[in-house]
Protein backbone atom coordinates (compact mmCIF):
# COMPACT_ATOMS: atom_id res chain seq x y z
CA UNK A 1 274.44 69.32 99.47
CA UNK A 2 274.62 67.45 96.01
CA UNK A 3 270.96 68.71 95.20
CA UNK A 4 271.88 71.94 95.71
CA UNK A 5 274.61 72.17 94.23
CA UNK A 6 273.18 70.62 91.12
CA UNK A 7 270.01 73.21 91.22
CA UNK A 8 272.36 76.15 91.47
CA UNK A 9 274.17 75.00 88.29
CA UNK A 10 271.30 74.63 86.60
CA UNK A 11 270.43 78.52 85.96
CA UNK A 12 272.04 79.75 83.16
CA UNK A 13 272.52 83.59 85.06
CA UNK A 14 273.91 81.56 88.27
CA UNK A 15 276.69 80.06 86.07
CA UNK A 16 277.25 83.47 84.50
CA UNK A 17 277.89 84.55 87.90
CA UNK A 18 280.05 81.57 89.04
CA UNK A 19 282.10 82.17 85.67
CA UNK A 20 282.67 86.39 86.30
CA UNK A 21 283.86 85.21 89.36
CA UNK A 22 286.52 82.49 88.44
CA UNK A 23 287.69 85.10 85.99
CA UNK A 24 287.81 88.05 88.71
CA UNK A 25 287.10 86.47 92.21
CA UNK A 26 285.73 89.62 95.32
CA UNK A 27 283.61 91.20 92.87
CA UNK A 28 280.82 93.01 95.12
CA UNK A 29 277.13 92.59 94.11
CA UNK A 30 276.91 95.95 92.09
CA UNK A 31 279.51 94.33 89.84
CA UNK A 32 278.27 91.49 89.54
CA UNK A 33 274.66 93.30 88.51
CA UNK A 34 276.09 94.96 85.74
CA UNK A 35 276.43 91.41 84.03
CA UNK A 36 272.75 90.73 83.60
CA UNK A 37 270.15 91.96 82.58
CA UNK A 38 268.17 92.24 85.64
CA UNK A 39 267.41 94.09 88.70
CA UNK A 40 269.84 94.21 91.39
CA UNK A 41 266.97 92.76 93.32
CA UNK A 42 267.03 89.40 90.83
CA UNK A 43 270.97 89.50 91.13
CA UNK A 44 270.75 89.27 94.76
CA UNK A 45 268.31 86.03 94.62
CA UNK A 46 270.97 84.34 92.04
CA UNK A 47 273.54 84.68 94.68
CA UNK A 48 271.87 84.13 97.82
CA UNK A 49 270.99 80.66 95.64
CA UNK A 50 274.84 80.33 95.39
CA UNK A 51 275.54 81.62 98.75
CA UNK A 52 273.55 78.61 100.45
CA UNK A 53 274.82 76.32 97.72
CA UNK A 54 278.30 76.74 99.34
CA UNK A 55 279.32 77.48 95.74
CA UNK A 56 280.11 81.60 96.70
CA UNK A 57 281.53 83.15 99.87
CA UNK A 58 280.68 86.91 101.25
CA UNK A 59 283.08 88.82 102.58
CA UNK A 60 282.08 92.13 104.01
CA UNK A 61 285.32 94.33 104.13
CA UNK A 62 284.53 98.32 105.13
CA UNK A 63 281.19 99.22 103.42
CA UNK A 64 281.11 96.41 100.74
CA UNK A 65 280.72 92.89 100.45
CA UNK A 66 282.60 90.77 98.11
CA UNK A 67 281.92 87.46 96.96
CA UNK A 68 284.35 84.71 96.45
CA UNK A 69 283.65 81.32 93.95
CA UNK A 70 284.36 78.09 96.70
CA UNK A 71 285.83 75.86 94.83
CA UNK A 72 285.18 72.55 97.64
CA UNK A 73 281.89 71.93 97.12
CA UNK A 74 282.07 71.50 93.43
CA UNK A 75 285.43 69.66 94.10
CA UNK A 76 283.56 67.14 96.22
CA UNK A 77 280.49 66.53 93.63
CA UNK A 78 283.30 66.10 91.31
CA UNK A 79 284.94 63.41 93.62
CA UNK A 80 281.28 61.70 94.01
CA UNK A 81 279.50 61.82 90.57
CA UNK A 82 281.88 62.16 87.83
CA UNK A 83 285.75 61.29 89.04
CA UNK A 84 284.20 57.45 88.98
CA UNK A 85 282.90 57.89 85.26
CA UNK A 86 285.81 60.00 83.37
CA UNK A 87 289.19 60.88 83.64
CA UNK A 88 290.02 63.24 86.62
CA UNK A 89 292.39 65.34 84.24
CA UNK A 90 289.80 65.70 82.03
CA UNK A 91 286.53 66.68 84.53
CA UNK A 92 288.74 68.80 86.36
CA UNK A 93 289.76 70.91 83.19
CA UNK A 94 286.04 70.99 82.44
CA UNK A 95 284.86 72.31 86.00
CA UNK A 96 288.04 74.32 86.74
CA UNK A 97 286.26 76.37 88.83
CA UNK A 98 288.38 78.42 91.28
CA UNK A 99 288.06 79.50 94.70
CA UNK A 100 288.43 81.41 101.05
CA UNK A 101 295.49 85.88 106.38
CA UNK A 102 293.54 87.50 109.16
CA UNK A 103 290.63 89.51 109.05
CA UNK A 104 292.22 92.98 109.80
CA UNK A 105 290.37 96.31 110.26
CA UNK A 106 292.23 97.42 106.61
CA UNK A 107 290.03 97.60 103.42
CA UNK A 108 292.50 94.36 101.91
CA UNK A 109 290.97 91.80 100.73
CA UNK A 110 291.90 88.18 99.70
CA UNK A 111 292.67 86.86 96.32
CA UNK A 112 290.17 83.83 97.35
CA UNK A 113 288.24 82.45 99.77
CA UNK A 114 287.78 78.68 100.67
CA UNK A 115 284.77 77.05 103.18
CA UNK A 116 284.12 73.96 104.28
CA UNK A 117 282.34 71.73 107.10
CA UNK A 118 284.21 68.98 108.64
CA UNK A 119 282.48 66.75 111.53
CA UNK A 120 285.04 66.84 113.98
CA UNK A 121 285.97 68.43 117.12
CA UNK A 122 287.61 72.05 117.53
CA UNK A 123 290.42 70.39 118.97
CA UNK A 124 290.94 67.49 116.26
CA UNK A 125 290.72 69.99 112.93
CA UNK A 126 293.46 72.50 114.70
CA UNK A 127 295.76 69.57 115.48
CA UNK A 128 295.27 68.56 111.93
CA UNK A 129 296.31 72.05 110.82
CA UNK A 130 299.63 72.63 113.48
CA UNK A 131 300.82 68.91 113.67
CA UNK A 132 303.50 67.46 111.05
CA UNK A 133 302.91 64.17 111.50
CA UNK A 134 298.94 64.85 110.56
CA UNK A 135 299.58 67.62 108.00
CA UNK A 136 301.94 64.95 106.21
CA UNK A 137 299.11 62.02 106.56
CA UNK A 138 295.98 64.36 104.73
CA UNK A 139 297.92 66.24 101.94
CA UNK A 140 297.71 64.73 98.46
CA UNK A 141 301.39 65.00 97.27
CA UNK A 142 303.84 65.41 100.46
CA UNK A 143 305.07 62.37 102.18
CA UNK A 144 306.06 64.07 105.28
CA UNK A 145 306.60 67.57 107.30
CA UNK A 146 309.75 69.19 108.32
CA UNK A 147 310.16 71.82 111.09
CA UNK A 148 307.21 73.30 113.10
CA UNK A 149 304.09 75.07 113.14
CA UNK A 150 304.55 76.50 116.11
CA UNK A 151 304.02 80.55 116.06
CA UNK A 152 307.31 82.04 114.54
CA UNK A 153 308.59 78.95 113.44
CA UNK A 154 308.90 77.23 110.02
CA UNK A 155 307.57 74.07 108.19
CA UNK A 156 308.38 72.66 105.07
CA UNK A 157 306.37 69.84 103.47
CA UNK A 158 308.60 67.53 101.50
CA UNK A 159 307.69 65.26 98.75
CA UNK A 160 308.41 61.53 97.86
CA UNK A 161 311.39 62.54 95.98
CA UNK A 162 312.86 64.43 98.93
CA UNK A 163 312.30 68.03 97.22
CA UNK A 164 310.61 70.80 98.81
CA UNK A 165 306.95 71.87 97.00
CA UNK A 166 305.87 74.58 100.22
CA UNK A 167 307.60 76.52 102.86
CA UNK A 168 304.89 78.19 105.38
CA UNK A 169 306.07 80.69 108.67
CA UNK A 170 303.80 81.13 111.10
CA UNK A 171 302.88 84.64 111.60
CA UNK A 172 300.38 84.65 114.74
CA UNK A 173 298.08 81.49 116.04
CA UNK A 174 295.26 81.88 118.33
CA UNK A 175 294.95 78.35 119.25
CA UNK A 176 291.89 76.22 118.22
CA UNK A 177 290.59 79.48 116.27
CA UNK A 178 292.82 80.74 113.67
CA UNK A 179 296.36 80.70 112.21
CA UNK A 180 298.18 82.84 109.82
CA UNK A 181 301.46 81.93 107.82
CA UNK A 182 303.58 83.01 104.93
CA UNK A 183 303.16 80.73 101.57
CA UNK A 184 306.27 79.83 99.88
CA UNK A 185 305.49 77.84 97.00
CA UNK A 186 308.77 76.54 95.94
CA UNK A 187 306.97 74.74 92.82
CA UNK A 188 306.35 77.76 90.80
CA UNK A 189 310.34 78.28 91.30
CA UNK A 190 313.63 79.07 93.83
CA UNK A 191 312.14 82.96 93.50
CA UNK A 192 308.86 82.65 93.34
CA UNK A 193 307.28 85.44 95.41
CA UNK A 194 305.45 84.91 98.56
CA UNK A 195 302.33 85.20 99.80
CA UNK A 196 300.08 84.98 103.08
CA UNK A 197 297.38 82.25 104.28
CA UNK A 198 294.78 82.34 107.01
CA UNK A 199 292.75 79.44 108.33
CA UNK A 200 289.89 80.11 110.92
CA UNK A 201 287.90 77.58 112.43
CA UNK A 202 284.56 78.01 113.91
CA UNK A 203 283.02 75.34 116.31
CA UNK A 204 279.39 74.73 115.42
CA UNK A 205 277.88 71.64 116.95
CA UNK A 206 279.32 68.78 116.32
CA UNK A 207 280.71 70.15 113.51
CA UNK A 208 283.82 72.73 112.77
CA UNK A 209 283.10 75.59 109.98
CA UNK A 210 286.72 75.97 108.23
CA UNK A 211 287.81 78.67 106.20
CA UNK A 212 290.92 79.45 104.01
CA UNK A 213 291.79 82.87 102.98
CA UNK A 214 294.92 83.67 100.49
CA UNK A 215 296.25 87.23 100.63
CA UNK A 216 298.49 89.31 97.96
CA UNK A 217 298.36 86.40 95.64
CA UNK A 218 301.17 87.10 92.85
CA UNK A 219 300.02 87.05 89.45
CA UNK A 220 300.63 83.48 87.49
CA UNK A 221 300.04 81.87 91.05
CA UNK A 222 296.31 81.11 90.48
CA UNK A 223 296.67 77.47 90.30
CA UNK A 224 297.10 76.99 93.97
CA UNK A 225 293.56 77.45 94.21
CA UNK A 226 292.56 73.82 92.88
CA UNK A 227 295.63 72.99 95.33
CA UNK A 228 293.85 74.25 98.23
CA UNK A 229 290.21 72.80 96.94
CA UNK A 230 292.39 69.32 97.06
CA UNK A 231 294.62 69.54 100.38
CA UNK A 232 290.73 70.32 102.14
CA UNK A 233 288.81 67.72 100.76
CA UNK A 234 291.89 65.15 101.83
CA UNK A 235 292.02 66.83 104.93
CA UNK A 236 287.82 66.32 105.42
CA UNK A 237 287.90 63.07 104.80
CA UNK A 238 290.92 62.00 106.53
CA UNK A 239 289.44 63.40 109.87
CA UNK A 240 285.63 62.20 109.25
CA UNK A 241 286.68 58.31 107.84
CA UNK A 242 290.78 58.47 108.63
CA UNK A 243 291.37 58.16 104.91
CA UNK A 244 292.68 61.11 103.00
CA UNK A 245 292.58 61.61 99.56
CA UNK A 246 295.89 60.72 98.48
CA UNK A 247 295.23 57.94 96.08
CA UNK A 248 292.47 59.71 93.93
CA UNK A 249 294.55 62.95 93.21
């Protein structure tokens, strides 16, 4: 995944594209086209490049498909080649790239869009996703989980200093493939506007495809997006070597 990662970066039009889209993330490929001076045809190769870099996600919604900048990948080649050689502050302003609520038959789309593979079973990565204890163990500033993610019910995760940093309902679950919730990030402030969150997993092999999508995203809330990027990759490697990735964020 490195290599291609690394030989998407390297095209000076692919990181035009990677940049329009960390400025305006869902952009559809006819937007995207009118940034370069190419055919729509040479547009489509960049991205497909991108797409199977796991650096972009499409998302078809109605007639159009919009693309989304996945901020994991680049999160976890961060993590690998260049967290051990510089200050993470400092990479992390450097490659602040940003990044994947149900898929419902209306023309909404999400703010972002978030994928990952984890090697685990279908039933492992939706107990890591519904069960306190575990959602407390993977996420990179919360010490532990009040309440229940049960659907209809509430959870709270609770830093080391006994404040509250997230407040999540559960909307609807279909177990082992998808949950939705509220997000109630009580770090941006006590009236901070909510939003909604979906997570879907997808069994394939011995591996689960996960994906995060963030809906009606109020403006100034942006940030959560490296949030998400870091809660994954803790949650990934928590479930493939039971060590999250506390420590190094």
């Amino acid at each position: 995944m490195d290599d291609s990662i690394f030989r998407a970066l390297a095209d000076p039009a692919r990181r035009t594209l990677l940049d329009a889209l960390r400025k305006r993330d869902g952009q559809t490929l006819q937007e995207l086209t009118e940034l370069l001076e190419m055919t729509r045809f040479g547009v489509m190769k960049h991205v497909r490049v991108l797409e199977d870099a796991g650096l972009v996600v499409p998302l078809k919604k109605g007639r159009f498909k919009h693309h989304y900048l996945n901020a994991l990948p680049l999160q976890q080649t961060i993590d690998r080649w260049i967290e051990p050689m510089r200050a993470k502050p400092v990479a992390r302003a450097v490659l602040d790239l940003k990044s994947t609520l149900e898929r419902t038959q209306t023309m909404s789309k999400p703010d972002f869009v978030m994928q990952t593979f984890i090697r685990c079973t279908q039933d492992a990565l939706w107990d890591a996703l519904t069960d306190p204890q575990s959602m407390a163990a993977y996420h990179f500033m919360c010490d532990r989980v009040e309440g229940s993610a049960r659907a209809g019910e509430r959870f709270t995760y609770i830093r080391p200093d006994g404040s509250k940093m997230l407040s999540q309902q559960v909307i609807e679950a279909d177990p082992k493939s998808r949950i939705e919730t509220t997000f109630e990030p009580h770090f941006f402030g006590p009236d901070a506007p909510a939003s909604r969150i979906a997570y879907f997993i997808e069994a394939q092999g011995d591996q689960c495809k996960l994906t995060v999508e963030h809906y009606d995203l109020p403006a100034g809330q942006e940030g959560v997006a490296e949030g998400w990027a870091r809660m994954t990759s803790s949650l990934k490697s928590w479930l493939e070597t039971g060590t999250p990735l506390k420590a190094a964020m």
